[in-house]
ModelCIF file with pLDDT and N, C-alpha, C, O atoms, coordinates in Angstrom:
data_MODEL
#
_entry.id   MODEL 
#
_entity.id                         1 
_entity.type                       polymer 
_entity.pdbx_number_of_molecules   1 
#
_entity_poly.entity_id                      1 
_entity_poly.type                           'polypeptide(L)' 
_entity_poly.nstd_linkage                   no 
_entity_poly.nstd_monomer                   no 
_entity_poly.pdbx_seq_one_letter_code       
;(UNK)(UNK)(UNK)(UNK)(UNK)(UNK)(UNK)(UNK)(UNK)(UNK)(UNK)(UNK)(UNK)(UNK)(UNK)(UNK)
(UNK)(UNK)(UNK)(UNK)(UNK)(UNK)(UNK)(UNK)(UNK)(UNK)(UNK)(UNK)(UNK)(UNK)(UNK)(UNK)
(UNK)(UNK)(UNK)(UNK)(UNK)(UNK)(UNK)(UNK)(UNK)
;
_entity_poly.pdbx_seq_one_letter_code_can   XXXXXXXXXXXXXXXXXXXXXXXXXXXXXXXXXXXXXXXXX 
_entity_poly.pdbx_strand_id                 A 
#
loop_
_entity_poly_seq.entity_id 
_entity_poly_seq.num 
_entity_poly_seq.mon_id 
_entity_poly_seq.hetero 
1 1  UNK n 
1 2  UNK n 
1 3  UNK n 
1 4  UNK n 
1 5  UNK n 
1 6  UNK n 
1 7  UNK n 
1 8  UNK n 
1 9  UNK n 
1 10 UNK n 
1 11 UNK n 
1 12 UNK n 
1 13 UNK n 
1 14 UNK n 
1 15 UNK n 
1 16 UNK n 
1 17 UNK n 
1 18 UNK n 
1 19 UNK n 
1 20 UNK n 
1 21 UNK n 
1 22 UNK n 
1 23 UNK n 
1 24 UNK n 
1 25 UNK n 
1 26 UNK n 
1 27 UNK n 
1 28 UNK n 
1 29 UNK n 
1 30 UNK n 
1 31 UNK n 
1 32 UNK n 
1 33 UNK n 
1 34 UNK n 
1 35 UNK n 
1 36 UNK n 
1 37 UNK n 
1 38 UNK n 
1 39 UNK n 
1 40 UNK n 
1 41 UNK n 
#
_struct_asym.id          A 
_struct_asym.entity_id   1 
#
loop_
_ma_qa_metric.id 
_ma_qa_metric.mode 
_ma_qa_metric.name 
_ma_qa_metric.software_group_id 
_ma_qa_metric.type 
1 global pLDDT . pLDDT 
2 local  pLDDT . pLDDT 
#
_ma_qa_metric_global.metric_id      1 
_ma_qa_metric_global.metric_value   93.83 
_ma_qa_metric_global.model_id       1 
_ma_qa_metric_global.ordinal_id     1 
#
loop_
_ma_qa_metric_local.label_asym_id 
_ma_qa_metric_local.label_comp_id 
_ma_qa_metric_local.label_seq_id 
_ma_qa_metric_local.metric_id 
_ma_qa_metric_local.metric_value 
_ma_qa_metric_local.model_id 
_ma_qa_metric_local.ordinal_id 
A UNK 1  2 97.00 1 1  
A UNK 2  2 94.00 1 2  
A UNK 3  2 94.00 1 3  
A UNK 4  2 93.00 1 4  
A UNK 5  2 93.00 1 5  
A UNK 6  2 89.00 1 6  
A UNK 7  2 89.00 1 7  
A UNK 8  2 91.00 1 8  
A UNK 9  2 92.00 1 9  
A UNK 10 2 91.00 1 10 
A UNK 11 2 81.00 1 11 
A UNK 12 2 72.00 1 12 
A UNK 13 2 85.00 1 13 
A UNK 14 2 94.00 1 14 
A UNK 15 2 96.00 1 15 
A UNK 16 2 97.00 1 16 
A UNK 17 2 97.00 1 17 
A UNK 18 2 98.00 1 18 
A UNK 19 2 98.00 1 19 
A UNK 20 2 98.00 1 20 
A UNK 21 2 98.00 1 21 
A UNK 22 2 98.00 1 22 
A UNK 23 2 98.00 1 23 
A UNK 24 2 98.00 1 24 
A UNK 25 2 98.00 1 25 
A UNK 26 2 98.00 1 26 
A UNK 27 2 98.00 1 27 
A UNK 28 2 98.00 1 28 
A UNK 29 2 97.00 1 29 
A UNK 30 2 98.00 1 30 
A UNK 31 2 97.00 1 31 
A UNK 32 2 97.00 1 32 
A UNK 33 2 96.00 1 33 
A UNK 34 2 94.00 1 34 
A UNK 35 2 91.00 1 35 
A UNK 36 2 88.00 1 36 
A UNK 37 2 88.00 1 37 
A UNK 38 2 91.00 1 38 
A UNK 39 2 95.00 1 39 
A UNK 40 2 95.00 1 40 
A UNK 41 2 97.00 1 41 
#
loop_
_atom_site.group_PDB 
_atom_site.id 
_atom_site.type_symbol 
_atom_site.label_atom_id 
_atom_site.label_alt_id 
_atom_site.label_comp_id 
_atom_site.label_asym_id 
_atom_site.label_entity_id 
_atom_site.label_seq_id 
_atom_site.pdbx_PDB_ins_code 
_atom_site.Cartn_x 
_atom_site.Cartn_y 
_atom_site.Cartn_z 
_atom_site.occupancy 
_atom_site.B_iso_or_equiv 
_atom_site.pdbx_formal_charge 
_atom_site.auth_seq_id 
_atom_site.auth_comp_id 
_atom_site.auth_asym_id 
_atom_site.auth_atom_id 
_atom_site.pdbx_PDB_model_num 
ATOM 1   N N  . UNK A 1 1  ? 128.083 165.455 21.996 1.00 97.00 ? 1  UNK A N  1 
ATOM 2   C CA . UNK A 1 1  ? 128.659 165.742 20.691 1.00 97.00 ? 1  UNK A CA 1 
ATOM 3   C C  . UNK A 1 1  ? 127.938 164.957 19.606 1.00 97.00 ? 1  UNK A C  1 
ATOM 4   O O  . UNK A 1 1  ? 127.462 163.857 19.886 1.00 97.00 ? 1  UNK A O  1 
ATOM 5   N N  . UNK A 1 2  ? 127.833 165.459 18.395 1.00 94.00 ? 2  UNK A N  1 
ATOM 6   C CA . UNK A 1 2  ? 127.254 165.130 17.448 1.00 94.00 ? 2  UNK A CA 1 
ATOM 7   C C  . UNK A 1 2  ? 128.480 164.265 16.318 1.00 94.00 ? 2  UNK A C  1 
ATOM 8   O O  . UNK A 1 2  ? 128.246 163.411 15.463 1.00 94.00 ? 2  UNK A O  1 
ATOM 9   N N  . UNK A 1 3  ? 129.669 164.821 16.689 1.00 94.00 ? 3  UNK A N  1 
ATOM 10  C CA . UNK A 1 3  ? 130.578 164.083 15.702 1.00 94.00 ? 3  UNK A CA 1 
ATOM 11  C C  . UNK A 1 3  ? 131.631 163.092 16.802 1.00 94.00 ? 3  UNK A C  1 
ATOM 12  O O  . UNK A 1 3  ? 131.265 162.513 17.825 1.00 94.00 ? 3  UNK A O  1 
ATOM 13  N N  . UNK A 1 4  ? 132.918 163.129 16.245 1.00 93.00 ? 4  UNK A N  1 
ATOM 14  C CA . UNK A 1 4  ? 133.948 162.154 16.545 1.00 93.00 ? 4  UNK A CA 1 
ATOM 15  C C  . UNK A 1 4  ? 134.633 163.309 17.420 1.00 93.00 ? 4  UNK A C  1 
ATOM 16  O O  . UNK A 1 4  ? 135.245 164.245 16.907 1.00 93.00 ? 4  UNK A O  1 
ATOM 17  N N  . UNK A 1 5  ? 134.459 163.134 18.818 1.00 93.00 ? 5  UNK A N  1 
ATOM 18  C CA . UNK A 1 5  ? 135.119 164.106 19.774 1.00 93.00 ? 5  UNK A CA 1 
ATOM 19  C C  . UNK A 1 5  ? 136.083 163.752 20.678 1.00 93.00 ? 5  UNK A C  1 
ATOM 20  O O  . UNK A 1 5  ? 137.136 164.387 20.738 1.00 93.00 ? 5  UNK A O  1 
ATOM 21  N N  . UNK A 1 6  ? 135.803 162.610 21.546 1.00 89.00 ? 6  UNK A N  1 
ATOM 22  C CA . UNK A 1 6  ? 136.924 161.657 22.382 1.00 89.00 ? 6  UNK A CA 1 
ATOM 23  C C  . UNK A 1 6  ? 137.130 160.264 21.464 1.00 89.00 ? 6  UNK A C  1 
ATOM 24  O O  . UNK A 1 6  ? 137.755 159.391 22.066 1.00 89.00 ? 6  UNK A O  1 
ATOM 25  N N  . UNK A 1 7  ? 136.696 159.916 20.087 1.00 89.00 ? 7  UNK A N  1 
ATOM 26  C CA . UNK A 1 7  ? 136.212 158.489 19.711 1.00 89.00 ? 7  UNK A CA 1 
ATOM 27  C C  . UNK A 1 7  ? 134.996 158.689 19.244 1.00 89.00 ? 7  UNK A C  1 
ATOM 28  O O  . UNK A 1 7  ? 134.136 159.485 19.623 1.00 89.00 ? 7  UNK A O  1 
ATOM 29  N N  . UNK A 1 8  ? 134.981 157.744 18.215 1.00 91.00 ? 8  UNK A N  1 
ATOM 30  C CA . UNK A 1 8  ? 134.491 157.477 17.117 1.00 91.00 ? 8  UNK A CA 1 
ATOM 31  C C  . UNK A 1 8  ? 132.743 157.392 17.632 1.00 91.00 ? 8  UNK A C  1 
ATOM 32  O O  . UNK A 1 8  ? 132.334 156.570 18.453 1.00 91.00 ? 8  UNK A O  1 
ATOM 33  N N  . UNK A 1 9  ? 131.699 158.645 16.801 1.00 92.00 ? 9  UNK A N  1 
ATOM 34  C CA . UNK A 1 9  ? 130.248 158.195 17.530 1.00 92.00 ? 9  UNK A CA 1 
ATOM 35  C C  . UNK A 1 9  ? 129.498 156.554 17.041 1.00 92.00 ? 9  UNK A C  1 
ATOM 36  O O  . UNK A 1 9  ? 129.383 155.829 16.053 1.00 92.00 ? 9  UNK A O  1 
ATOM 37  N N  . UNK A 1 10 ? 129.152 156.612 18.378 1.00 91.00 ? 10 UNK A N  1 
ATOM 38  C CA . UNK A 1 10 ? 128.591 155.488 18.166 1.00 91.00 ? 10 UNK A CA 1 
ATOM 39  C C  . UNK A 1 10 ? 127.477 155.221 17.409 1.00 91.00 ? 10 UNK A C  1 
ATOM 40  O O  . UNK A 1 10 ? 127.271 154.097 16.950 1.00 91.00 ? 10 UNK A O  1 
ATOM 41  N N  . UNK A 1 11 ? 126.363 156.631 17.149 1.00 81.00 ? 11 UNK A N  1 
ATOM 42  C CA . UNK A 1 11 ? 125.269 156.336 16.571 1.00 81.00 ? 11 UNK A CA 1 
ATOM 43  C C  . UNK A 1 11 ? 125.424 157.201 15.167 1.00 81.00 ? 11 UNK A C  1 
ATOM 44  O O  . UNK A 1 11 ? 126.349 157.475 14.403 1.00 81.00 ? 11 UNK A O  1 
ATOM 45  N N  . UNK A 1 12 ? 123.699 157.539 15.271 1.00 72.00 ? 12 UNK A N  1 
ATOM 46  C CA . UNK A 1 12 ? 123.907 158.787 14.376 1.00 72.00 ? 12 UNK A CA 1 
ATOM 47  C C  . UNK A 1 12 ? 123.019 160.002 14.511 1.00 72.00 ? 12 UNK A C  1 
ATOM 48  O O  . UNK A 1 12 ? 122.394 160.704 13.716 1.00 72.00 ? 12 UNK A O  1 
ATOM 49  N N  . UNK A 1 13 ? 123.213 159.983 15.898 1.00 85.00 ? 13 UNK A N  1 
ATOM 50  C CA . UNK A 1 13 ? 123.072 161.427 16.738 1.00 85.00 ? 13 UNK A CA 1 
ATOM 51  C C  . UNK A 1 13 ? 124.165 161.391 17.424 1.00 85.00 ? 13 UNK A C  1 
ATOM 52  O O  . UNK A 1 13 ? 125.260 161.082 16.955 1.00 85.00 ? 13 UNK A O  1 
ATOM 53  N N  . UNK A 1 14 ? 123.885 161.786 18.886 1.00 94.00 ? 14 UNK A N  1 
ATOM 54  C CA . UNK A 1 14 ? 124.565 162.274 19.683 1.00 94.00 ? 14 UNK A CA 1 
ATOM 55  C C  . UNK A 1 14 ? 125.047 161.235 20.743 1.00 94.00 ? 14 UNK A C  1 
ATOM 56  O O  . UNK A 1 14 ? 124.371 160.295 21.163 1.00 94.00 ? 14 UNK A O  1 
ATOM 57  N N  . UNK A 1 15 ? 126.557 161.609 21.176 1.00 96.00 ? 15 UNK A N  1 
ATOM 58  C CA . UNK A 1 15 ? 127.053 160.695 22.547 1.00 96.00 ? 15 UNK A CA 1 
ATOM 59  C C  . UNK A 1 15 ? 127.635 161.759 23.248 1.00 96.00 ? 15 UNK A C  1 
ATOM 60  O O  . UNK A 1 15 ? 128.118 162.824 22.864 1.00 96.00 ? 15 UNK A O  1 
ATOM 61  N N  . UNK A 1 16 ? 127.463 161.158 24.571 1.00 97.00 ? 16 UNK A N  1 
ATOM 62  C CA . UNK A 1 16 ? 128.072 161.437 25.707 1.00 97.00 ? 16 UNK A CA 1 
ATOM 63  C C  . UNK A 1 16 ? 129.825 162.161 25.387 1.00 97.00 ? 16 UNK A C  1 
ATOM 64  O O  . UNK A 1 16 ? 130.629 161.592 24.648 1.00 97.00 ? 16 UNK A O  1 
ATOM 65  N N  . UNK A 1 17 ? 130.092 163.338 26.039 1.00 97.00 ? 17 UNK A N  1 
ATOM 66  C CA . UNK A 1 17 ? 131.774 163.322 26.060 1.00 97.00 ? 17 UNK A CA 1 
ATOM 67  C C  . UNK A 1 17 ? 132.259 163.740 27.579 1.00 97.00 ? 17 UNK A C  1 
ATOM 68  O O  . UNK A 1 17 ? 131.559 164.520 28.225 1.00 97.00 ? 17 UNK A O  1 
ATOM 69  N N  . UNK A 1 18 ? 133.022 163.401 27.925 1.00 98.00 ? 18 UNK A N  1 
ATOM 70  C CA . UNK A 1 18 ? 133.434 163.600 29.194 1.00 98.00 ? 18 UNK A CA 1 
ATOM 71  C C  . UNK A 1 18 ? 134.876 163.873 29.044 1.00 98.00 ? 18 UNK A C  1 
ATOM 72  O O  . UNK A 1 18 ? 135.683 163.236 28.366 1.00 98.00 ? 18 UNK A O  1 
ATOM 73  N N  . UNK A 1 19 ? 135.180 165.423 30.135 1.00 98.00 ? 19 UNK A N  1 
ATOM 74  C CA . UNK A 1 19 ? 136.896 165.486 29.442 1.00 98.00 ? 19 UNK A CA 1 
ATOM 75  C C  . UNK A 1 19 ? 137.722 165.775 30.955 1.00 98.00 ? 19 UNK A C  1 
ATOM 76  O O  . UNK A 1 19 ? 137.137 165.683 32.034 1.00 98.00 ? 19 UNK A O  1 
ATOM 77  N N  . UNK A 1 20 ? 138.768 166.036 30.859 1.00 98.00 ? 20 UNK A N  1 
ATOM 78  C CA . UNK A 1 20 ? 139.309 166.589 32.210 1.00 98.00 ? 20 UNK A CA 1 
ATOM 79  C C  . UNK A 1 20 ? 140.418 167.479 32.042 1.00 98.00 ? 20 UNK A C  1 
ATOM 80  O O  . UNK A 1 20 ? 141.447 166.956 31.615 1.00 98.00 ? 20 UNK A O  1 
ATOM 81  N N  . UNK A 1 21 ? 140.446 169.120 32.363 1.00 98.00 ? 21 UNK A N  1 
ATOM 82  C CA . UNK A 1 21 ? 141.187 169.874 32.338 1.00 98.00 ? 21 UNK A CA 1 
ATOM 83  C C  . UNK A 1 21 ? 142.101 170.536 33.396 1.00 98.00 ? 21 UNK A C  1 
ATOM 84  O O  . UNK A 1 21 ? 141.447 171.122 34.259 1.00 98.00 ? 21 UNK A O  1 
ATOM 85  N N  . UNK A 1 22 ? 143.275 170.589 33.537 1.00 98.00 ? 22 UNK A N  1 
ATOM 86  C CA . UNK A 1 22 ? 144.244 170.835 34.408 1.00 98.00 ? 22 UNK A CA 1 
ATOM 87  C C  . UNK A 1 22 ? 143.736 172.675 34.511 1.00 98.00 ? 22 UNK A C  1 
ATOM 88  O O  . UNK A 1 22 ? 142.908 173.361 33.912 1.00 98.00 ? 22 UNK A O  1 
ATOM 89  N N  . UNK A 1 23 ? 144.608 172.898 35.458 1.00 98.00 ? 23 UNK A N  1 
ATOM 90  C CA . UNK A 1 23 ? 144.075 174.285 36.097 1.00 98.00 ? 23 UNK A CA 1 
ATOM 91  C C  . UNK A 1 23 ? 144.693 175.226 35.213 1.00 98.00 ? 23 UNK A C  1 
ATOM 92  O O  . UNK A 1 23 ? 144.458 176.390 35.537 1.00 98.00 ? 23 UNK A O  1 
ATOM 93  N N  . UNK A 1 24 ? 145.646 175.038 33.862 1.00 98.00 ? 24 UNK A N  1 
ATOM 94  C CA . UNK A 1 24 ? 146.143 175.948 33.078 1.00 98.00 ? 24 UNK A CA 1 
ATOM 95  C C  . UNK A 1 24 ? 145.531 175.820 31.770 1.00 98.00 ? 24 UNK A C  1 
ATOM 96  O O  . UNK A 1 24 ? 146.226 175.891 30.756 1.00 98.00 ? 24 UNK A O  1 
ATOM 97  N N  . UNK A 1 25 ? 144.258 175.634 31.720 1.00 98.00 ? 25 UNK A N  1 
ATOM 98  C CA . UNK A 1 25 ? 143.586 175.074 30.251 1.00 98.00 ? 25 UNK A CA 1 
ATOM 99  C C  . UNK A 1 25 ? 144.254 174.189 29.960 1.00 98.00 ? 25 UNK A C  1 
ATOM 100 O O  . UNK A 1 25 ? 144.468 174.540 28.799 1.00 98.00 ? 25 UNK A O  1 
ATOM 101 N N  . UNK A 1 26 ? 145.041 172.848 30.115 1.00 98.00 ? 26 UNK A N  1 
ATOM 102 C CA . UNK A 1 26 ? 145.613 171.993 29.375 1.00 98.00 ? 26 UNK A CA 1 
ATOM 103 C C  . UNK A 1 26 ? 144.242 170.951 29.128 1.00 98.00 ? 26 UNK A C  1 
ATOM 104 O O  . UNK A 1 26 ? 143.073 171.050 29.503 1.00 98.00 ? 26 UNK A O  1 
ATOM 105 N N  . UNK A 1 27 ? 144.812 170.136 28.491 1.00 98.00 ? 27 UNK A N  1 
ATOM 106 C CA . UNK A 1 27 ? 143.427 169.045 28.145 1.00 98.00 ? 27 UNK A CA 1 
ATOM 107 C C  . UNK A 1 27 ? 144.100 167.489 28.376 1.00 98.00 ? 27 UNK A C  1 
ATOM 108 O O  . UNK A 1 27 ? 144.581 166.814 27.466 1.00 98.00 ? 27 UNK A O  1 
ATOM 109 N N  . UNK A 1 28 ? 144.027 167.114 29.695 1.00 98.00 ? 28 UNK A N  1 
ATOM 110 C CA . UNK A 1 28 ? 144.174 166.081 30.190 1.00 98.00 ? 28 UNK A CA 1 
ATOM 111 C C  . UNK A 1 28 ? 143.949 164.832 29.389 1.00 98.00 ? 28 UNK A C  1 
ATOM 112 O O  . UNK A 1 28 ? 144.939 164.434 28.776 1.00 98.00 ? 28 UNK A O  1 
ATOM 113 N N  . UNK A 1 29 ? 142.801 164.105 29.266 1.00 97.00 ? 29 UNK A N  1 
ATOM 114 C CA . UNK A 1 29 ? 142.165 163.443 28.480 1.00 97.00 ? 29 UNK A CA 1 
ATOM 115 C C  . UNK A 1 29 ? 140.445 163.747 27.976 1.00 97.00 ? 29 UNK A C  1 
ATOM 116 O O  . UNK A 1 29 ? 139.883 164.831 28.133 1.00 97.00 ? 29 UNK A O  1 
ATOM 117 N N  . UNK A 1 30 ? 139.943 162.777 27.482 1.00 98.00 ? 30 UNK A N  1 
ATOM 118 C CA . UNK A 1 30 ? 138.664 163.222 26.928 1.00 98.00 ? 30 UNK A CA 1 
ATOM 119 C C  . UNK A 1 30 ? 137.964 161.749 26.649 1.00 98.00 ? 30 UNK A C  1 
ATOM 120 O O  . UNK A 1 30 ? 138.664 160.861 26.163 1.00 98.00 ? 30 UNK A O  1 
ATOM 121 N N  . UNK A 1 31 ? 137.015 161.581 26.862 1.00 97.00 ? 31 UNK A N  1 
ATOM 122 C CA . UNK A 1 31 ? 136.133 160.231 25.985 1.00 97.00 ? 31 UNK A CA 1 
ATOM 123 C C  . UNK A 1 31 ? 135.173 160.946 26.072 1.00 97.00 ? 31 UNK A C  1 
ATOM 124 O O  . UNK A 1 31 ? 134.844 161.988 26.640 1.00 97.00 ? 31 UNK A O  1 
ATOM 125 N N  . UNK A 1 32 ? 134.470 159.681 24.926 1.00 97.00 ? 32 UNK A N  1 
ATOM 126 C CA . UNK A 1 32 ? 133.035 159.638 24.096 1.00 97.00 ? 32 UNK A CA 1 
ATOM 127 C C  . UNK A 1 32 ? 132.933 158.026 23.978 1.00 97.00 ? 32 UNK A C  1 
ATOM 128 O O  . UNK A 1 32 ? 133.588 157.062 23.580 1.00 97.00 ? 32 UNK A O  1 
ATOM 129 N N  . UNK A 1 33 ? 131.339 158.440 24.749 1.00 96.00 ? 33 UNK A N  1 
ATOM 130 C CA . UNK A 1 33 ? 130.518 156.740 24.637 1.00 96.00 ? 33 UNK A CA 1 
ATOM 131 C C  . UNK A 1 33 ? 129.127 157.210 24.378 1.00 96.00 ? 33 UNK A C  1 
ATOM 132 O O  . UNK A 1 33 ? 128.724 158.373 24.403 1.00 96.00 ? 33 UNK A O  1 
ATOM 133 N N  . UNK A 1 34 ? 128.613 156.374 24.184 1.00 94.00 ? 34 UNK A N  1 
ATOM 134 C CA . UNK A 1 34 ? 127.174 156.359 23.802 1.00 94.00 ? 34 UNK A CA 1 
ATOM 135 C C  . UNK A 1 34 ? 126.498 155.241 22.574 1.00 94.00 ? 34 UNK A C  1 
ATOM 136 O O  . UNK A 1 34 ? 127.137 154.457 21.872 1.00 94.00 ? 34 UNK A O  1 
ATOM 137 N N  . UNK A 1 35 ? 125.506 155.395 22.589 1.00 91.00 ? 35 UNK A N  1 
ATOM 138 C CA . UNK A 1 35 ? 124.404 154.407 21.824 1.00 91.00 ? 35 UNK A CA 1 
ATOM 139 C C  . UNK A 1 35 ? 124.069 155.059 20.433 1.00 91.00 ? 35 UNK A C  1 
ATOM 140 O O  . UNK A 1 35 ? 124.409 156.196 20.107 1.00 91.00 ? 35 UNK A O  1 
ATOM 141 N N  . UNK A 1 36 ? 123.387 154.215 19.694 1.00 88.00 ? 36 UNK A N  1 
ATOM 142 C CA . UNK A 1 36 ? 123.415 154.409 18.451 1.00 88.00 ? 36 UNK A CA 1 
ATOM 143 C C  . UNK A 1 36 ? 122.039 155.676 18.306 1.00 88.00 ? 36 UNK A C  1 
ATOM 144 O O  . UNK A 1 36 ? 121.960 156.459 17.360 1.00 88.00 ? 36 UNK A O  1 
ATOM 145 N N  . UNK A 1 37 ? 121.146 155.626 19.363 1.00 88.00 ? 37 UNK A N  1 
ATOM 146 C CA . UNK A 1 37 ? 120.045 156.956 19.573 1.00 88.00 ? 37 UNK A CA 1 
ATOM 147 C C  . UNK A 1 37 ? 120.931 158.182 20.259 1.00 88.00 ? 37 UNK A C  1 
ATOM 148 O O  . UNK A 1 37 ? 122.149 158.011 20.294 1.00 88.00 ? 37 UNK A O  1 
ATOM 149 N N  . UNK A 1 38 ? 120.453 159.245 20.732 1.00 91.00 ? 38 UNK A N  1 
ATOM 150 C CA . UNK A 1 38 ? 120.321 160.369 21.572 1.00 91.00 ? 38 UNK A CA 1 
ATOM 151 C C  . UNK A 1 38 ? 121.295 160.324 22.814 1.00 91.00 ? 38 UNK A C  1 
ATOM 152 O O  . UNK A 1 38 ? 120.966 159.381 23.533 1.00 91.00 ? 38 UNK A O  1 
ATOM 153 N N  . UNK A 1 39 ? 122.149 160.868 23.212 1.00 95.00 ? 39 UNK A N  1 
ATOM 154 C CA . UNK A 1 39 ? 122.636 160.475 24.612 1.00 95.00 ? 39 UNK A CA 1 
ATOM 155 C C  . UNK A 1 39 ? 123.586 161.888 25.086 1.00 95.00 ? 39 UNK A C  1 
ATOM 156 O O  . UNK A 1 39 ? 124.630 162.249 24.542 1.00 95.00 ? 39 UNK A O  1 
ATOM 157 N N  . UNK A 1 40 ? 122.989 162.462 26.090 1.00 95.00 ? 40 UNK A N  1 
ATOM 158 C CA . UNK A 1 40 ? 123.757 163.754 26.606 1.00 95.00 ? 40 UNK A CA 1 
ATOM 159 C C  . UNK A 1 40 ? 123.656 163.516 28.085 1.00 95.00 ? 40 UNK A C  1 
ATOM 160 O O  . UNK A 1 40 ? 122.769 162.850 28.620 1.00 95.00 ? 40 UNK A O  1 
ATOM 161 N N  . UNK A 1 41 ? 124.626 164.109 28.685 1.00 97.00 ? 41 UNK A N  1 
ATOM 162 C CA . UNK A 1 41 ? 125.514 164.061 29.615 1.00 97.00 ? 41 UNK A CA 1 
ATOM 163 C C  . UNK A 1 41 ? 124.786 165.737 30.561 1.00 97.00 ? 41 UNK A C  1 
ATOM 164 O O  . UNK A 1 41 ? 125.325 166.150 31.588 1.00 97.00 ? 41 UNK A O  1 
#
């Protein structure tokens, strides 16, 4: 992600997001980490 998706980006590109969805589309939880360069998952 390029913006504020699980938490606030760290840089000013891209971080990591990682999410987890239950078997009825629900949206479990979600984070975002990453460095102040480039960072995909």
């Amino acid at each position: 992600t390029d913006g504020g998706l699980g938490g606030p980006n760290a840089g000013d590109s891209a971080d990591v997001f990682l999410a987890r969805y239950d078997s009825a589309g629900n949206e479990l939880w979600i984070r975002q980490f990453g460095t102040r360069g480039w960072d995909e998952a």
